[in-house]
N, C-alpha and C. Protein backbone atom coordinates (compact mmCIF):
# COMPACT_ATOMS: atom_id res chain seq x y z
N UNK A 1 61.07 -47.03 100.40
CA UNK A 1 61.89 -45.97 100.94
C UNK A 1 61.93 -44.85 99.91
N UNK A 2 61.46 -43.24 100.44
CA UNK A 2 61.94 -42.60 99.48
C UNK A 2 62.92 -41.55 99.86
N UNK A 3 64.00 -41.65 98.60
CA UNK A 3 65.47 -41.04 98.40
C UNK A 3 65.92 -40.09 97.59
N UNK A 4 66.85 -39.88 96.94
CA UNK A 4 67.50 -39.50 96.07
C UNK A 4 68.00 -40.31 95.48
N UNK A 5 67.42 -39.92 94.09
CA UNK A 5 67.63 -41.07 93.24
C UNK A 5 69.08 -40.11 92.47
N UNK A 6 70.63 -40.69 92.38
CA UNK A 6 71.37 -40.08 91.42
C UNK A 6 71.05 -40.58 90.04
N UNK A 7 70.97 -41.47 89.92
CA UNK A 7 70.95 -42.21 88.23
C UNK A 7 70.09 -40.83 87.55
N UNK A 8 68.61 -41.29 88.21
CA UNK A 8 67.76 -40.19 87.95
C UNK A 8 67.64 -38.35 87.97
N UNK A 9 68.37 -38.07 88.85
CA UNK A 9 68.61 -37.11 89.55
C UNK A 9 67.04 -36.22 90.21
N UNK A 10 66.37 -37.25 90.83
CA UNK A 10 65.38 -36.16 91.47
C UNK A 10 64.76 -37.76 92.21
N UNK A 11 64.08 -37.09 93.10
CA UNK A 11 63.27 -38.07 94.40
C UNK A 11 62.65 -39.36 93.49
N UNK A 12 62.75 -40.55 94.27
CA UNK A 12 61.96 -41.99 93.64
C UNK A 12 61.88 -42.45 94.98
N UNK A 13 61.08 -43.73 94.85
CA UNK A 13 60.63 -44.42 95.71
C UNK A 13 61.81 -45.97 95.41
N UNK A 14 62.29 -46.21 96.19
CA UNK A 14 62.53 -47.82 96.17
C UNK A 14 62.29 -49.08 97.28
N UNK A 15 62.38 -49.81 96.60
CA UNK A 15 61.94 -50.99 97.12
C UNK A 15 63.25 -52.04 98.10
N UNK A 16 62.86 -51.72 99.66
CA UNK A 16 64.40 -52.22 100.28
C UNK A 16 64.78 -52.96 99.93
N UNK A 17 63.84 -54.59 99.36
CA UNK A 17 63.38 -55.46 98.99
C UNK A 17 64.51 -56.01 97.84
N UNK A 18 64.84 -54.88 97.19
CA UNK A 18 65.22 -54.96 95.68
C UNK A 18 66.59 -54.22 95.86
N UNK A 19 66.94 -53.55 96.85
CA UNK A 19 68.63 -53.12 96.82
C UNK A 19 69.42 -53.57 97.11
N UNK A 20 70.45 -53.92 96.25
CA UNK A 20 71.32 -55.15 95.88
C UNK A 20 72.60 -55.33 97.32
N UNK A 21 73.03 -53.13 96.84
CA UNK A 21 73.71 -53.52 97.68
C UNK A 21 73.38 -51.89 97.91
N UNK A 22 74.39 -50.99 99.12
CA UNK A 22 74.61 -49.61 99.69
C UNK A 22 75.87 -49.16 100.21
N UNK A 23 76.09 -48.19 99.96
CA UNK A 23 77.30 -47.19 100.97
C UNK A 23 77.03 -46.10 100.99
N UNK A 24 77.97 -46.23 101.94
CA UNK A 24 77.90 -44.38 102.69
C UNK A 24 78.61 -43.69 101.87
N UNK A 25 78.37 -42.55 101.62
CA UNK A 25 79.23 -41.32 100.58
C UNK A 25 79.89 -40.55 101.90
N UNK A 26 80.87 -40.22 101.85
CA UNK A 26 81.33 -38.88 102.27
C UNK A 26 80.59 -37.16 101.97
N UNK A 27 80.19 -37.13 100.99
CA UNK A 27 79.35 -36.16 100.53
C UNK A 27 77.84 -35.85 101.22
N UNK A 28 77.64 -34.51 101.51
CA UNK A 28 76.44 -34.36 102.28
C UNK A 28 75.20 -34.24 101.53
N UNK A 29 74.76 -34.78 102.36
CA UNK A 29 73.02 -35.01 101.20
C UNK A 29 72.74 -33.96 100.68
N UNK A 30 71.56 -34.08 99.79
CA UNK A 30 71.11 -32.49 99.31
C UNK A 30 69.51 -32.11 99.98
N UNK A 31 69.68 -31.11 100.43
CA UNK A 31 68.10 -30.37 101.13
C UNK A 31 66.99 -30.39 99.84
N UNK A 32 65.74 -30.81 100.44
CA UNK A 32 64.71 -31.04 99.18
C UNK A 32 63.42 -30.56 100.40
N UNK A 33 63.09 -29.66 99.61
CA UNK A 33 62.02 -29.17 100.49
C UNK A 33 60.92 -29.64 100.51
N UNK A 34 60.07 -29.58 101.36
CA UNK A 34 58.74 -30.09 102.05
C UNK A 34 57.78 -29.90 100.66
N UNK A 35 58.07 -28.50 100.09
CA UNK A 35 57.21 -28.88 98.70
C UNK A 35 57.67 -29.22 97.66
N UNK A 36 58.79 -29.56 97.33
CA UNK A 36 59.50 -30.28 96.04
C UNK A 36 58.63 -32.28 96.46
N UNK A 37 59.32 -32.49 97.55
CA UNK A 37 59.02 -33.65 98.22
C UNK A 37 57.22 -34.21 98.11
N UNK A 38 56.42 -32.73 98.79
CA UNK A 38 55.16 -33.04 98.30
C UNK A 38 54.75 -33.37 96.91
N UNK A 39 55.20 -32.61 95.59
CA UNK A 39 54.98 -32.06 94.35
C UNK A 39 55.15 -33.84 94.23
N UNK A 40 56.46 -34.17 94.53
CA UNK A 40 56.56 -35.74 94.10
C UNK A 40 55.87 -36.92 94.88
N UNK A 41 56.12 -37.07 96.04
CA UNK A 41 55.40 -37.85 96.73
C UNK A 41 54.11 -37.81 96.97
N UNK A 42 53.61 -36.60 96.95
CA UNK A 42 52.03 -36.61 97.58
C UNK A 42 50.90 -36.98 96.52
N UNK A 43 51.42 -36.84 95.21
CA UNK A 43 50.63 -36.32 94.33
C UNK A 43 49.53 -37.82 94.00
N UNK A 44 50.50 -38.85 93.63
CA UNK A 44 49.93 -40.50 92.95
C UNK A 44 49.37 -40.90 94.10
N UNK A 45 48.39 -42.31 94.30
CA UNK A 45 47.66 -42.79 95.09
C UNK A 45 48.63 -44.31 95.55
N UNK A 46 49.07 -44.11 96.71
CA UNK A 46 49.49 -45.45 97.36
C UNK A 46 50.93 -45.09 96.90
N UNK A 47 51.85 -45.73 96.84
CA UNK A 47 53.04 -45.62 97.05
C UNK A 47 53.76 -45.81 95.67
N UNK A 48 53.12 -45.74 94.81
CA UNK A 48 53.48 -44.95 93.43
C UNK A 48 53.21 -43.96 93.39
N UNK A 49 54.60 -43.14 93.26
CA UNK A 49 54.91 -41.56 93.21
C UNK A 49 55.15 -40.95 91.70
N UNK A 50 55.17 -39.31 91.71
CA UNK A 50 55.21 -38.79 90.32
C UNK A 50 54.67 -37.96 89.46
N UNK A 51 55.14 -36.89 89.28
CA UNK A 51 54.40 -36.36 88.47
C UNK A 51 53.44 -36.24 87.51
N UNK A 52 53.41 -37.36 86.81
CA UNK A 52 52.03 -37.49 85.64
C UNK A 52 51.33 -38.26 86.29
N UNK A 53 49.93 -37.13 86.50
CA UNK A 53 48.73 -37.46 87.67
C UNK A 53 47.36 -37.72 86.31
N UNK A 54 46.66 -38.96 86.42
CA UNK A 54 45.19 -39.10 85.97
C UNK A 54 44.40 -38.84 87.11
N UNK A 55 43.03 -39.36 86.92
CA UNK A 55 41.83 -38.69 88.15
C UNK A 55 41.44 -40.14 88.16
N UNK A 56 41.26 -40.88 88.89
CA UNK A 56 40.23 -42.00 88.86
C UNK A 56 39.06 -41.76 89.31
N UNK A 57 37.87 -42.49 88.69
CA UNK A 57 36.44 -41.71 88.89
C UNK A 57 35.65 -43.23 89.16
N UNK A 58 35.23 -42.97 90.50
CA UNK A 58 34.95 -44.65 91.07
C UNK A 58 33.64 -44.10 91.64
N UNK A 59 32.60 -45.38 90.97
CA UNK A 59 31.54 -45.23 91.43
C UNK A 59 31.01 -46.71 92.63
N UNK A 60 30.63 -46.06 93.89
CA UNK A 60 30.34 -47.73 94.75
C UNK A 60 28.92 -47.72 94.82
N UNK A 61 28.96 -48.65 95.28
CA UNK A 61 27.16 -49.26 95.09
C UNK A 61 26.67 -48.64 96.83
N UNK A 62 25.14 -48.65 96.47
CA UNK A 62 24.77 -47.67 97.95
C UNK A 62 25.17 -48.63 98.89
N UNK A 63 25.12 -49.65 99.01
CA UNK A 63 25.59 -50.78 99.95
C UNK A 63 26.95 -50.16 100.86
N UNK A 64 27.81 -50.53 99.73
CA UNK A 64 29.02 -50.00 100.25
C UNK A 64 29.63 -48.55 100.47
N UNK A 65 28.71 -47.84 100.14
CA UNK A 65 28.92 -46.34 99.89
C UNK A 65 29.12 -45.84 101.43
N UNK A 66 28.14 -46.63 102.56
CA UNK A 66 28.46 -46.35 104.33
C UNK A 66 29.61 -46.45 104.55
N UNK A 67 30.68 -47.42 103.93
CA UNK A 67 32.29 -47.79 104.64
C UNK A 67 32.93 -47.27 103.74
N UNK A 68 33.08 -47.20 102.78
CA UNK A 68 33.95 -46.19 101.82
C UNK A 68 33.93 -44.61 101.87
N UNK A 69 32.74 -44.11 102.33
CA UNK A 69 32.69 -42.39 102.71
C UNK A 69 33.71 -42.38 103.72
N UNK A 70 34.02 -43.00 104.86
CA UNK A 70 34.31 -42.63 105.62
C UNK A 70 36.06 -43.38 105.73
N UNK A 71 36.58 -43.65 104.77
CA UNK A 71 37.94 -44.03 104.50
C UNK A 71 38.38 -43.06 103.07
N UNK A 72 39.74 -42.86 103.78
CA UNK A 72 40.30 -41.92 103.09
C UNK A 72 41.32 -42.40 102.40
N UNK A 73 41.41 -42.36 100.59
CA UNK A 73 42.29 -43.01 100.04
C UNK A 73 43.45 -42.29 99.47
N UNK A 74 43.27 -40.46 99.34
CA UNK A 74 44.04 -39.64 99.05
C UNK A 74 44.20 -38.26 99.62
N UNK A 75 44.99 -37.27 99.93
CA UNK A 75 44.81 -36.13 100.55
C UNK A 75 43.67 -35.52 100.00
N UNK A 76 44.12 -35.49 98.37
CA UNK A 76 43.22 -34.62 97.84
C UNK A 76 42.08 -34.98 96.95
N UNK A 77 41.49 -36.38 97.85
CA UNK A 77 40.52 -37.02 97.02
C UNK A 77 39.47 -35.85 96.87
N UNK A 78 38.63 -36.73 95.77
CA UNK A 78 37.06 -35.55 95.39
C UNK A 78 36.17 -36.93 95.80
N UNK A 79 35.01 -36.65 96.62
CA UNK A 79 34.02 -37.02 97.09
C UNK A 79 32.31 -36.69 97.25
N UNK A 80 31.30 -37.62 96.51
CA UNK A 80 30.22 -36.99 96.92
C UNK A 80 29.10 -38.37 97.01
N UNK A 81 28.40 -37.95 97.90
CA UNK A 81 26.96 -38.89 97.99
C UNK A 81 25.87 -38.66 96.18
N UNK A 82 25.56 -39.95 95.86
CA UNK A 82 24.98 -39.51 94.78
C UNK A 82 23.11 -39.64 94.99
N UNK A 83 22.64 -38.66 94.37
CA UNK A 83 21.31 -38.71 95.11
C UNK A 83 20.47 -40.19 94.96
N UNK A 84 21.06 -41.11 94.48
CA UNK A 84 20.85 -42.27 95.03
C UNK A 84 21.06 -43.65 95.82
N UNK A 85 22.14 -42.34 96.38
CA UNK A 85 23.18 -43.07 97.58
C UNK A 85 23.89 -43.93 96.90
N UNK A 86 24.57 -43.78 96.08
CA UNK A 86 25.78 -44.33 95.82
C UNK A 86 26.86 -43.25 96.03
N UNK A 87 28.35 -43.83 96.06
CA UNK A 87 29.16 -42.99 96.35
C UNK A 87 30.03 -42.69 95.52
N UNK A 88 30.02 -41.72 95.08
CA UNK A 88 31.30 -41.13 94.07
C UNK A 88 33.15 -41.08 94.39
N UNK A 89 33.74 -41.32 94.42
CA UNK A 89 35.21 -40.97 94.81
C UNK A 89 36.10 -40.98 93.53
N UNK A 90 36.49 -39.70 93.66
CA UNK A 90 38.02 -39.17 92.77
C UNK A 90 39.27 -39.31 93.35
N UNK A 91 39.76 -40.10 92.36
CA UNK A 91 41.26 -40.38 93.54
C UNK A 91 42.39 -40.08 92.24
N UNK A 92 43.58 -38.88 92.64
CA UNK A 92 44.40 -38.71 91.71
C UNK A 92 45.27 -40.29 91.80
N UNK A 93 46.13 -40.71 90.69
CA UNK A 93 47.07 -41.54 90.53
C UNK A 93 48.01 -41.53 89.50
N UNK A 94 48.84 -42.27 89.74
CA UNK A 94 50.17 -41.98 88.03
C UNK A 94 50.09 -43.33 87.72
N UNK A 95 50.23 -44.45 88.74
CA UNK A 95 50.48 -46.04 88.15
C UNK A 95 49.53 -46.22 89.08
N UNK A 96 48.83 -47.47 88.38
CA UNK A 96 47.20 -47.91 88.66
C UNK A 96 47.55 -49.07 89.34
N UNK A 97 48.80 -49.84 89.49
CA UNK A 97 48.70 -51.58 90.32
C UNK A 97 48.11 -51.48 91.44
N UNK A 98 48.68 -49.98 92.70
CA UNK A 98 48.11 -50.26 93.62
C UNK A 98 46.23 -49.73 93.76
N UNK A 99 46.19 -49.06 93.13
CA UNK A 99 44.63 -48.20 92.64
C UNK A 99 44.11 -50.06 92.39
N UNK A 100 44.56 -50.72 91.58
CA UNK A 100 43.89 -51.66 91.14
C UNK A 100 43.73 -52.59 92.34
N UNK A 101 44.28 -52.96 93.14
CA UNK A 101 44.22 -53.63 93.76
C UNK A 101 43.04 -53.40 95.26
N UNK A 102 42.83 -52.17 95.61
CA UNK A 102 41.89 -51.24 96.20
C UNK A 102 40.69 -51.68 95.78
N UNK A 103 40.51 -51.31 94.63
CA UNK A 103 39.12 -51.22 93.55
C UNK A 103 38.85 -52.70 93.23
N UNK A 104 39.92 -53.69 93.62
CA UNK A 104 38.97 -55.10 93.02
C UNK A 104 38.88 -55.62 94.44
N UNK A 105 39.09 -55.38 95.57
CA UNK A 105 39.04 -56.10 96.87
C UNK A 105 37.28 -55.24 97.19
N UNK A 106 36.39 -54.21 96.30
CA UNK A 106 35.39 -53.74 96.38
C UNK A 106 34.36 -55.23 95.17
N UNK A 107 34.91 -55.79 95.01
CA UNK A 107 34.46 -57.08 93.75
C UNK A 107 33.46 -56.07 93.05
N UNK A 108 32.01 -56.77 92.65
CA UNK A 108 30.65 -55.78 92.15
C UNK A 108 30.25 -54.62 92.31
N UNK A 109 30.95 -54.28 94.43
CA UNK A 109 30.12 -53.02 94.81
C UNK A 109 31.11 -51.38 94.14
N UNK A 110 31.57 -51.56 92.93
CA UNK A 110 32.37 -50.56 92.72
C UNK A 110 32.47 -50.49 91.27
N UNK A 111 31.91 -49.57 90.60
CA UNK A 111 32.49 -49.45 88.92
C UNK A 111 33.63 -48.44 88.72
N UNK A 112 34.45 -48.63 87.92
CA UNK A 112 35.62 -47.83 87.28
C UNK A 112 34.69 -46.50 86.57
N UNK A 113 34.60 -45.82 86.52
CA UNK A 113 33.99 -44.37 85.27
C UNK A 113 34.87 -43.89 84.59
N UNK A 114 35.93 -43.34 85.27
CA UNK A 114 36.93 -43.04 83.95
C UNK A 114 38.65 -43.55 84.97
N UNK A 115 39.38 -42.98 84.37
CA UNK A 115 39.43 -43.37 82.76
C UNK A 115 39.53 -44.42 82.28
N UNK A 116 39.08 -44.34 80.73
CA UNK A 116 38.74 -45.66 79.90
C UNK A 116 40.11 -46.65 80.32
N UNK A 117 41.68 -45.91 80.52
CA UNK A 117 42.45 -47.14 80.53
C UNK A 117 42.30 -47.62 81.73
N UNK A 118 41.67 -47.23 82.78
CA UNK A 118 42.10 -47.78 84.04
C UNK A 118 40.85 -48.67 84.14
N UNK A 119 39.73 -48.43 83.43
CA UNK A 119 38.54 -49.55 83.52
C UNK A 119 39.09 -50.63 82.70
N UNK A 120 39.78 -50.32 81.39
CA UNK A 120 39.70 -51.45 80.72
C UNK A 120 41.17 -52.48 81.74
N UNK A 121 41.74 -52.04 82.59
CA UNK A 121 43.15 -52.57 83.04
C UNK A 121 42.23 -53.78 84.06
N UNK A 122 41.04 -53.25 84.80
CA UNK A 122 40.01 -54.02 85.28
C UNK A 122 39.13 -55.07 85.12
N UNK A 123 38.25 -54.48 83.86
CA UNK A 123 37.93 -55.48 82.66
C UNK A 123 39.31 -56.63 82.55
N UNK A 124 40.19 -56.19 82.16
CA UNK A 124 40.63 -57.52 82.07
C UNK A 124 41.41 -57.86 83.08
N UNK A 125 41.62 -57.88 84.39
CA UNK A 125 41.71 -58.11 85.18
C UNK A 125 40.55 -59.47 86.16
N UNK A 126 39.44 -58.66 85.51
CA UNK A 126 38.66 -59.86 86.18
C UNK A 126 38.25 -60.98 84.96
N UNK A 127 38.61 -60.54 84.15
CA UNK A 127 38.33 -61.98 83.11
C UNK A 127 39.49 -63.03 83.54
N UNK A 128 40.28 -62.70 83.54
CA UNK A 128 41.66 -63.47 84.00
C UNK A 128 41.42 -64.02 85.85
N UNK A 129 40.83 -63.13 86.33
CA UNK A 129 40.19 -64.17 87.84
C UNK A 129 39.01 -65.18 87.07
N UNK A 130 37.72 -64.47 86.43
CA UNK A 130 37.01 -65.74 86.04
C UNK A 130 37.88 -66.97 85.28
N UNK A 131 38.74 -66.75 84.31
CA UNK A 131 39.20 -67.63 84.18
C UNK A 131 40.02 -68.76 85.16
N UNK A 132 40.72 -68.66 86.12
CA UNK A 132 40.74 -69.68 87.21
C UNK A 132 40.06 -70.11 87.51
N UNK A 133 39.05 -69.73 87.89
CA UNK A 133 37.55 -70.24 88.75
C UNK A 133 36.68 -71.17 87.29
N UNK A 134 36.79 -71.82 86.22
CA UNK A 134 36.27 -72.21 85.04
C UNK A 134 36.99 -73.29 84.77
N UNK A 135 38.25 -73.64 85.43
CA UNK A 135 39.08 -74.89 85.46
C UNK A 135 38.03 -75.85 86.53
């Protein structure tokens, strides 16, 4: 759900999941405009919101490059065919769990390019799957 956060004092996302408890205020909400709202919500990939935006730079294998062109993971993704048919995609983000979780359900047909932290969050991400599978 996203609100008004007071603690914080500006828009967050929460989790219904996780609110303990609620009431009603007497006090009338405050107006937040369509682009304050965008500036925060639109900006990160998946439902982590926020101002401090990285670029993720994902390269897929030509295989998969047919079903991934044609799914859209951000408004303002960057996209291109690479002249050896693989597929390029730029996807802005602030927190990588849900980015990560996207990018490993692609297993082999997908490399991380930048940035270095979000490849290495991968890297070890799948050492920790090979490790289950080695028991």
């Amino acid at each position: 759900m996203d609100a008004w956060c007071h603690l914080r004092n500006d828009i967050r996302n929460f989790s219904l999941d996780a609110i303990r408890n609620a009431e009603i205020l007497e006090t009338a909400s405050a107006d937040v405009s369509d682009a304050q709202l965008n500036e925060v919500l639109g900006t990160g990939y998946g439902i982590f919101t926020g101002r401090a935006i990285q670029w993720a730079t994902l390269i897929f294998s030509k295989e998969r490059a047919r079903w991934v062109s044609a799914e859209r993971w951000h408004a303002k993704q960057q996209s291109k065919v690479l002249e050896d048919g693989r597929y390029e995609l730029r996807v802005p983000f602030n927190d990588s769990r849900e980015l990560v979780l996207d990018i490993l359900r692609h297993g082999a047909q997908v490399g991380v390019i930048a940035p270095a932290s979000l490849r290495e969050t991968i890297k070890n991400e799948v050492a920790l799957l090979a490790s289950v599978y080695r028991k």
